[in-house]
Protein backbone atom coordinates (compact mmCIF):
# COMPACT_ATOMS: atom_id res chain seq x y z
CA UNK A 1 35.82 -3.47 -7.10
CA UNK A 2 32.13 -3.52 -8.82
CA UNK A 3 30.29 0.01 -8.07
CA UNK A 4 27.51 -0.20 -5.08
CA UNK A 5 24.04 0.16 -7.22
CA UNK A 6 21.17 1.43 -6.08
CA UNK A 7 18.43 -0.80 -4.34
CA UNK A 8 14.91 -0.57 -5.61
CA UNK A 9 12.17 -1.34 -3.40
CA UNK A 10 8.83 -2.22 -4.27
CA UNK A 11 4.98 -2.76 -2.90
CA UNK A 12 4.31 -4.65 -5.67
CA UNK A 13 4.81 -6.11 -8.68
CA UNK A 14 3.43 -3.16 -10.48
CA UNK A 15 6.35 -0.74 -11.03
CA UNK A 16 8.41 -3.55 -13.00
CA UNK A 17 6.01 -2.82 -15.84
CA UNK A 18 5.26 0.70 -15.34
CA UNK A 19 5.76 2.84 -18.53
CA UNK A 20 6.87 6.39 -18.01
CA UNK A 21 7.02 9.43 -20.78
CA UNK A 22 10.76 8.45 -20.66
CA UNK A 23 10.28 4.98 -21.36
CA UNK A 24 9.88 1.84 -19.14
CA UNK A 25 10.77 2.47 -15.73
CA UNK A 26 13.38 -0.35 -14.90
CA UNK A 27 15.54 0.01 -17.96
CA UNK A 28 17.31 2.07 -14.67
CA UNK A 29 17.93 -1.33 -13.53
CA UNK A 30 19.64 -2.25 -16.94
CA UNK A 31 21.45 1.26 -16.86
CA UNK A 32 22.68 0.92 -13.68
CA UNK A 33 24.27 -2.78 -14.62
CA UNK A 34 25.82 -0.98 -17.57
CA UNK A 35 27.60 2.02 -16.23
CA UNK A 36 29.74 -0.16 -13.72
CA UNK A 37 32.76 0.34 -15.76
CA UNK A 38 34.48 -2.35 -13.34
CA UNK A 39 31.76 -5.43 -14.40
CA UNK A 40 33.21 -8.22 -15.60
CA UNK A 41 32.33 -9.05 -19.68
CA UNK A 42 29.32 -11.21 -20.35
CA UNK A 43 26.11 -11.84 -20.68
CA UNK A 44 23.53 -9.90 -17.53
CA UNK A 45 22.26 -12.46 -15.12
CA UNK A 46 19.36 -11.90 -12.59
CA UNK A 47 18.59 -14.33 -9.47
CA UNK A 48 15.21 -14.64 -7.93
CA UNK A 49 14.51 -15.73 -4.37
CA UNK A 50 11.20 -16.93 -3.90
CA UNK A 51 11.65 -18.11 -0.16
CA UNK A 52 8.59 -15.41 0.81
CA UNK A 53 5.94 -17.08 -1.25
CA UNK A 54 7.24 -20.55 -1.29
CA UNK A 55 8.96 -20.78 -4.66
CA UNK A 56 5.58 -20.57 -6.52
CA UNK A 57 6.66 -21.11 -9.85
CA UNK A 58 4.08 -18.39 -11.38
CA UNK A 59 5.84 -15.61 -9.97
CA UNK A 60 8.83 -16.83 -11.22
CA UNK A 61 7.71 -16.27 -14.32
CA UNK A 62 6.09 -12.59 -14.00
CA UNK A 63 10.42 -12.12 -12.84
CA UNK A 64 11.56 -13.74 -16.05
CA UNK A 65 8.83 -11.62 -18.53
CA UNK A 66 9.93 -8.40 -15.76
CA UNK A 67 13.58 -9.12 -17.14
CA UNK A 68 12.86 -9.82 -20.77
CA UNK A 69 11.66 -5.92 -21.21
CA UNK A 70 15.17 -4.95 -20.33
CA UNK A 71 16.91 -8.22 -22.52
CA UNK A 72 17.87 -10.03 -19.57
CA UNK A 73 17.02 -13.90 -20.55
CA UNK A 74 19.59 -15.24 -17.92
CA UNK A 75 17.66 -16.27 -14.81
CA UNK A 76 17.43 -18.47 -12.36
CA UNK A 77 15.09 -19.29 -9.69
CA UNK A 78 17.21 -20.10 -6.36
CA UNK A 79 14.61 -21.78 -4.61
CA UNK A 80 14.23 -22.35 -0.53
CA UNK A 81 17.21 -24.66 -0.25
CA UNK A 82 19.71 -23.60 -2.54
CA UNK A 83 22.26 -26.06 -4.51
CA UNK A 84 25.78 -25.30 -4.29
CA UNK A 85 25.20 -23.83 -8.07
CA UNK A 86 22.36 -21.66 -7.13
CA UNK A 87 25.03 -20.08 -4.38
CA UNK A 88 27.53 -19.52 -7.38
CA UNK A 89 25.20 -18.14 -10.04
CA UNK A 90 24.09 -15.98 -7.40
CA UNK A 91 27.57 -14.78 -6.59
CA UNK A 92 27.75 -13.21 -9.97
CA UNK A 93 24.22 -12.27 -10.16
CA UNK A 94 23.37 -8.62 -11.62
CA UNK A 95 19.79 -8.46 -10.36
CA UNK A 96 18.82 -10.27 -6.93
CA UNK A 97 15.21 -9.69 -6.02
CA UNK A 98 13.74 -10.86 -3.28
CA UNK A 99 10.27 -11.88 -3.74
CA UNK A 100 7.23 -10.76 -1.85
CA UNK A 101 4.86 -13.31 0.19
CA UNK A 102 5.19 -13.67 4.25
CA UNK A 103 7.52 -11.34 5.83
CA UNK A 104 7.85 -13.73 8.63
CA UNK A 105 8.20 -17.12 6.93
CA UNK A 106 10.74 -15.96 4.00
CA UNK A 107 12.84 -14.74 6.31
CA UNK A 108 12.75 -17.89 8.49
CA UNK A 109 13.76 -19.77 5.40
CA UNK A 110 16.52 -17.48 4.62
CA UNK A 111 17.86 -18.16 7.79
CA UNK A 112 17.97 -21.70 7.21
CA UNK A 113 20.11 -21.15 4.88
CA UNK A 114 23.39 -19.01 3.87
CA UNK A 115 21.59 -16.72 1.69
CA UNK A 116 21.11 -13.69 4.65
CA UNK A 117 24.60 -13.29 4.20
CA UNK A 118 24.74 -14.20 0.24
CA UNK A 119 22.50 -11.42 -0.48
CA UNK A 120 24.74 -8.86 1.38
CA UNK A 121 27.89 -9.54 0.02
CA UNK A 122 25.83 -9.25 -3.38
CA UNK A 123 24.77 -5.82 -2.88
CA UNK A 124 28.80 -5.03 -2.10
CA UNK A 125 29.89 -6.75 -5.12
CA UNK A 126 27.85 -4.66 -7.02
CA UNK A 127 24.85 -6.47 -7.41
CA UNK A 128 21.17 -4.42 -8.04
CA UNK A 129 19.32 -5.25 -5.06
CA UNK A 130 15.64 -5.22 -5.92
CA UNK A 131 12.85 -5.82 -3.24
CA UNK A 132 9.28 -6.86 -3.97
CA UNK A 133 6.36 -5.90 -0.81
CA UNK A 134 8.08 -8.72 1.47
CA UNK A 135 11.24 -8.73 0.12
CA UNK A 136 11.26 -4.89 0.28
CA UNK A 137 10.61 -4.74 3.82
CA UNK A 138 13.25 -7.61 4.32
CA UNK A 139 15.95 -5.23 3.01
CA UNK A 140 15.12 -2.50 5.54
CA UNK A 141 16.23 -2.53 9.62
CA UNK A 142 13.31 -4.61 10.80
CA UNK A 143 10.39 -7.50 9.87
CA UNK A 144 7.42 -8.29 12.00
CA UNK A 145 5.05 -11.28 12.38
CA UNK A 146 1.30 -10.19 10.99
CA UNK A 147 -0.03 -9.90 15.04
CA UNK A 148 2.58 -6.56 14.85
CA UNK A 149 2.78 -6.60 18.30
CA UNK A 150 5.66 -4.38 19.53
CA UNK A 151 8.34 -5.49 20.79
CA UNK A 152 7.90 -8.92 20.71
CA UNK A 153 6.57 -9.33 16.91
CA UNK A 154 9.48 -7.71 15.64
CA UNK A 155 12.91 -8.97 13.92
CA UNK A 156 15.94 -7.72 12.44
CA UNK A 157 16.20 -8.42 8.75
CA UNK A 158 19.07 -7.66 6.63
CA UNK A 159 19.64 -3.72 7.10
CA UNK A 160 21.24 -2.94 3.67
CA UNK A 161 18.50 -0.75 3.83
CA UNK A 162 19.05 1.84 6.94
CA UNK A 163 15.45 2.42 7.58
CA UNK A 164 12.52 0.46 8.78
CA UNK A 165 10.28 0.18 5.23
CA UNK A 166 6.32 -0.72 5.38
CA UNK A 167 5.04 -1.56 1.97
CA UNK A 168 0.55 -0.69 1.05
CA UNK A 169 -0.45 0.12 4.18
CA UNK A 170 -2.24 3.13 3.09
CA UNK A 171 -5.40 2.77 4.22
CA UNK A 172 -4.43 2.14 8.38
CA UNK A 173 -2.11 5.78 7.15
CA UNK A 174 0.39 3.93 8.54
CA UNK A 175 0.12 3.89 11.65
CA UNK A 176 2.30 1.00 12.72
CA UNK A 177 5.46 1.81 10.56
CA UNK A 178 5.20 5.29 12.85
CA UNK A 179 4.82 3.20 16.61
CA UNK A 180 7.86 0.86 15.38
CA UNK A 181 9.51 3.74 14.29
CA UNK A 182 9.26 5.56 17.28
CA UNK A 183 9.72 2.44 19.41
CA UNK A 184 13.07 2.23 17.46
CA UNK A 185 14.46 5.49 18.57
CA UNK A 186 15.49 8.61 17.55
CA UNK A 187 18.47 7.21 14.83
CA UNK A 188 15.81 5.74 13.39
CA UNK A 189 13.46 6.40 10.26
CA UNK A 190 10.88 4.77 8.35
CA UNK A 191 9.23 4.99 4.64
CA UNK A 192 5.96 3.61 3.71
CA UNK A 193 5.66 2.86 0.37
CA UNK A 194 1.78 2.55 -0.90
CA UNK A 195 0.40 0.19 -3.39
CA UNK A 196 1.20 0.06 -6.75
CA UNK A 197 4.72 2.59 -6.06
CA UNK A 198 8.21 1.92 -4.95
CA UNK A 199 11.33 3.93 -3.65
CA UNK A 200 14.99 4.12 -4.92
CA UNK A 201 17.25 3.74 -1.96
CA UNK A 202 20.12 5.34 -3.42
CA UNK A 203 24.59 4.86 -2.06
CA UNK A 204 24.61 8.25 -0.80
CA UNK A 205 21.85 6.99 1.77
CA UNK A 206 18.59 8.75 0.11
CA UNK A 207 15.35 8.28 -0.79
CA UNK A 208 13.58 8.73 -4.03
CA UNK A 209 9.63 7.98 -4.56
CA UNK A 210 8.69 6.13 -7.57
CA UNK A 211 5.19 6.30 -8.87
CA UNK A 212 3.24 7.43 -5.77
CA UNK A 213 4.75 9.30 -2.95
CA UNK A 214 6.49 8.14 0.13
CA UNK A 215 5.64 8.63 3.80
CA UNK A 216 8.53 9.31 5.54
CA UNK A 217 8.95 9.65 9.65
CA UNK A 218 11.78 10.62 11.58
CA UNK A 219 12.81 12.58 14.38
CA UNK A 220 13.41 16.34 14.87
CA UNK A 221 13.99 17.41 18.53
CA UNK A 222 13.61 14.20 20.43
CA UNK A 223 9.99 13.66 18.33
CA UNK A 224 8.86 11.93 15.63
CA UNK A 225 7.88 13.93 12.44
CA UNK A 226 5.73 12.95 9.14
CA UNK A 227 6.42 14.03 5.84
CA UNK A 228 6.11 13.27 2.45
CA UNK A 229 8.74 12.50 0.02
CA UNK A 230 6.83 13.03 -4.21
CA UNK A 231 8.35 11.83 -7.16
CA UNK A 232 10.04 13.75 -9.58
CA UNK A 233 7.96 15.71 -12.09
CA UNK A 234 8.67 18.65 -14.20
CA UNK A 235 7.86 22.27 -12.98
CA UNK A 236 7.21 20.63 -9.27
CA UNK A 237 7.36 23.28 -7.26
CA UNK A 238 10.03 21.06 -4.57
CA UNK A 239 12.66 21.04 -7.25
CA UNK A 240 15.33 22.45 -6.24
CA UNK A 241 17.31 24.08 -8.88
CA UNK A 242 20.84 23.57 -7.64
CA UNK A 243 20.26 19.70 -6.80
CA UNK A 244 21.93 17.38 -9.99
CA UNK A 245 19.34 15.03 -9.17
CA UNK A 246 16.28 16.23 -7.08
CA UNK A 247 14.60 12.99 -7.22
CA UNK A 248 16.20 12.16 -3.96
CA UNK A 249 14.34 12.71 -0.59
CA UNK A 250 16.74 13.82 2.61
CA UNK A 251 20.33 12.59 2.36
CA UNK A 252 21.38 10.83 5.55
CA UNK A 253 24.28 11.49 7.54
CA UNK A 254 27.21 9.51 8.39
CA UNK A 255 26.56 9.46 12.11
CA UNK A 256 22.99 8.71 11.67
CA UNK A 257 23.93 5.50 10.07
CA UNK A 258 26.36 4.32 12.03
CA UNK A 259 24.24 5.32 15.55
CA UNK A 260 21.23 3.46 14.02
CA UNK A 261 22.93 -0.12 14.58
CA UNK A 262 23.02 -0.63 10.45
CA UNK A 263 25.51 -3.57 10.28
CA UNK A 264 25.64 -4.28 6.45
CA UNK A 265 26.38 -0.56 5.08
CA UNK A 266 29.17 -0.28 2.79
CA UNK A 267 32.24 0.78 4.96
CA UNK A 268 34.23 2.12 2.01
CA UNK A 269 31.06 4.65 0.70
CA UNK A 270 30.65 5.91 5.06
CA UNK A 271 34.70 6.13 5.20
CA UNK A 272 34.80 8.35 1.85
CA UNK A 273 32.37 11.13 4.15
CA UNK A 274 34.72 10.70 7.04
C-alpha cells in the first residue's frame, strides 16, 4: 500500500512558484512522491481537473510550467467529462490538483461525474492531493454558493480535508468562515488561508501555514476561538524545541475526527491512534 501524502492547499496560484532560501517551495511535492518507498517504478505523472474554471486551457498550462520546475512533463488535463482513459491515468496519478474557479459550479460538474469519488480513492492510494482557491476549499468539509447564505448556501464537498477551509478572504477578516464554522458545531474547525499563501494539511491531521499565516477557529468550552497558525521561520519565538517538525499547527484528535462527520479519512492512519 502507497504512503498517504500530504495535501497542499492553496489561495492561489502563487505558492507553486514561490522561491524560498531553501529552494523552490513545491520540490516538497516532488519529495514527497519520492520517499514512498512502496510507488510503483516509472516515470511521475500529475492530473489536472479544471471542472472549477471550465477547462480553460490557459491554466492548464500555468499546471504544466508549475510541474516542469520539479521535472514532471507527464500531464494531462482531465477535462469536465472525463474519457474512460482520463479515469485510468488518473488512477495512477502522483499529483491531482484541483483547479480554482467557481466553488459552486466545479463541484456540480464533479458530481456529474465519477471523479468525487476518483479523487478520494487517489489521495488513499497515495496520490499528492493539491488544491488551488476553489479546489482548496473543495477538499475541506463544506462549499457554498457566492450569496453565502447559511444554511441553505452551503454543501458538503469531499472532506479529505477535516476542516471547513476559506481561501483570500482577508479583507471581510473572515468573517463568514467563523459563522459557518460556528454554525457547524463544536467538532468543527476552520482555516482561512489569505492571498498569495497556502497550508499543508498534513496525515497526522495538522496544519502548517505556508507563506502567510493561517486563521484558524475552533472551539474551547462550548465557544468558538481565533488564532493564528505562522509559518516556520528560524529563531521564531513559537518553536518549540522538542517538536521534530514545528511547522505544524494543533494536531487533531482521533475523536474529533471521527465526531466531525469526516467520511473520507484514512481508516488505517485513525485505527493506528486507537
Amino acid at each position: 500500500m502507497r504512503t498517504i501524502k500530504p495535501i497542499f492547499l492553496f489561495a492561489d496560484s502563487q505558492v507553486l512558484f514561490w522561491h524560498t532560501t531553501e529552494g523552490l517551495f513545491i520540490d516538497r511535492i516532488r519529495k514527497a512522491i519520492e520517499e514512498d518507498n512502496n510507488r510503483p517504478q516509472g516515470e511521475f505523472t500529475a492530473a489536472y481537473i479544471g471542472a472549477s474554471n471550465r477547462d480553460k486551457a490557459e491554466y492548464f498550462d500555468i499546471f504544466v510550467n508549475a510541474m516542469k520546475q520539479i521535472e514532471i512533463t507527464d500531464c494531462r488535463h482531465i477535462k469536465i467529462k472525463p474519457t474512460e482513459d482520463d479515469y485510468k491515468y488518473l488512477r495512477k496519478a502522483d499529483v491531482v490538483l484541483l483547479a480554482g474557479g467557481s466553488i459552486v459550479n466545479g463541484w456540480k460538474a464533479i458530481q456529474e461525474t465519477e471523479l468525487q469519488e476518483r479523487v478520494v480513492d487517489c489521495y488513499h492510494n497515495g496520490a499528492v492531493l493539491v488544491g488551488i482557491s476553489a479546489g482548496a476549499i473543495q477538499l475541506g468539509l463544506r462549499g457554498w454558493r457566492t450569496t453565502k447564505n447559511i444554511p441553505k448556501d452551503v454543501f458538503t464537498t469531499f472532506q479529505v480535508v477535516p476542516a471547513v477551509i476559506d481561501v483570500h478572504d482577508e479583507e471581510a477578516d473572515w468573517i463568514y468562515l467563523a459563522h459557518l464554522v460556528e454554525y457547524l458545531g463544536e467538532t468543527n474547525r476552520g482555516y482561512g488561508i489569505p492571498s498569495g499563501g497556502g497550508a499543508v494539511y498534513h496525515p497526522d491531521w495538522s496544519f502548517e501555514a505556508v507563506r502567510h499565516h493561517l486563521v484558524e477557529y475552533f472551539y474551547v468550552d462550548r465557544q468558538i476561538k481565533r488564532s493564528l497558525i505562522f509559518p516556520k521561520q528560524k529563531g521564531m519565538p513559537e518553536e518549540d524545541a522538542g517538536n521534530t517538525d514545528p511547522r505544524r499547527g494543533q494536531v487533531f484528535k482521533p475523536n474529533e475526527i471521527v465526531s466531525s462527520g469526516v467520511v473520507n479519512i484514512d481508516r488505517d492512519l485513525l485505527n493506528q491512534e486507537e
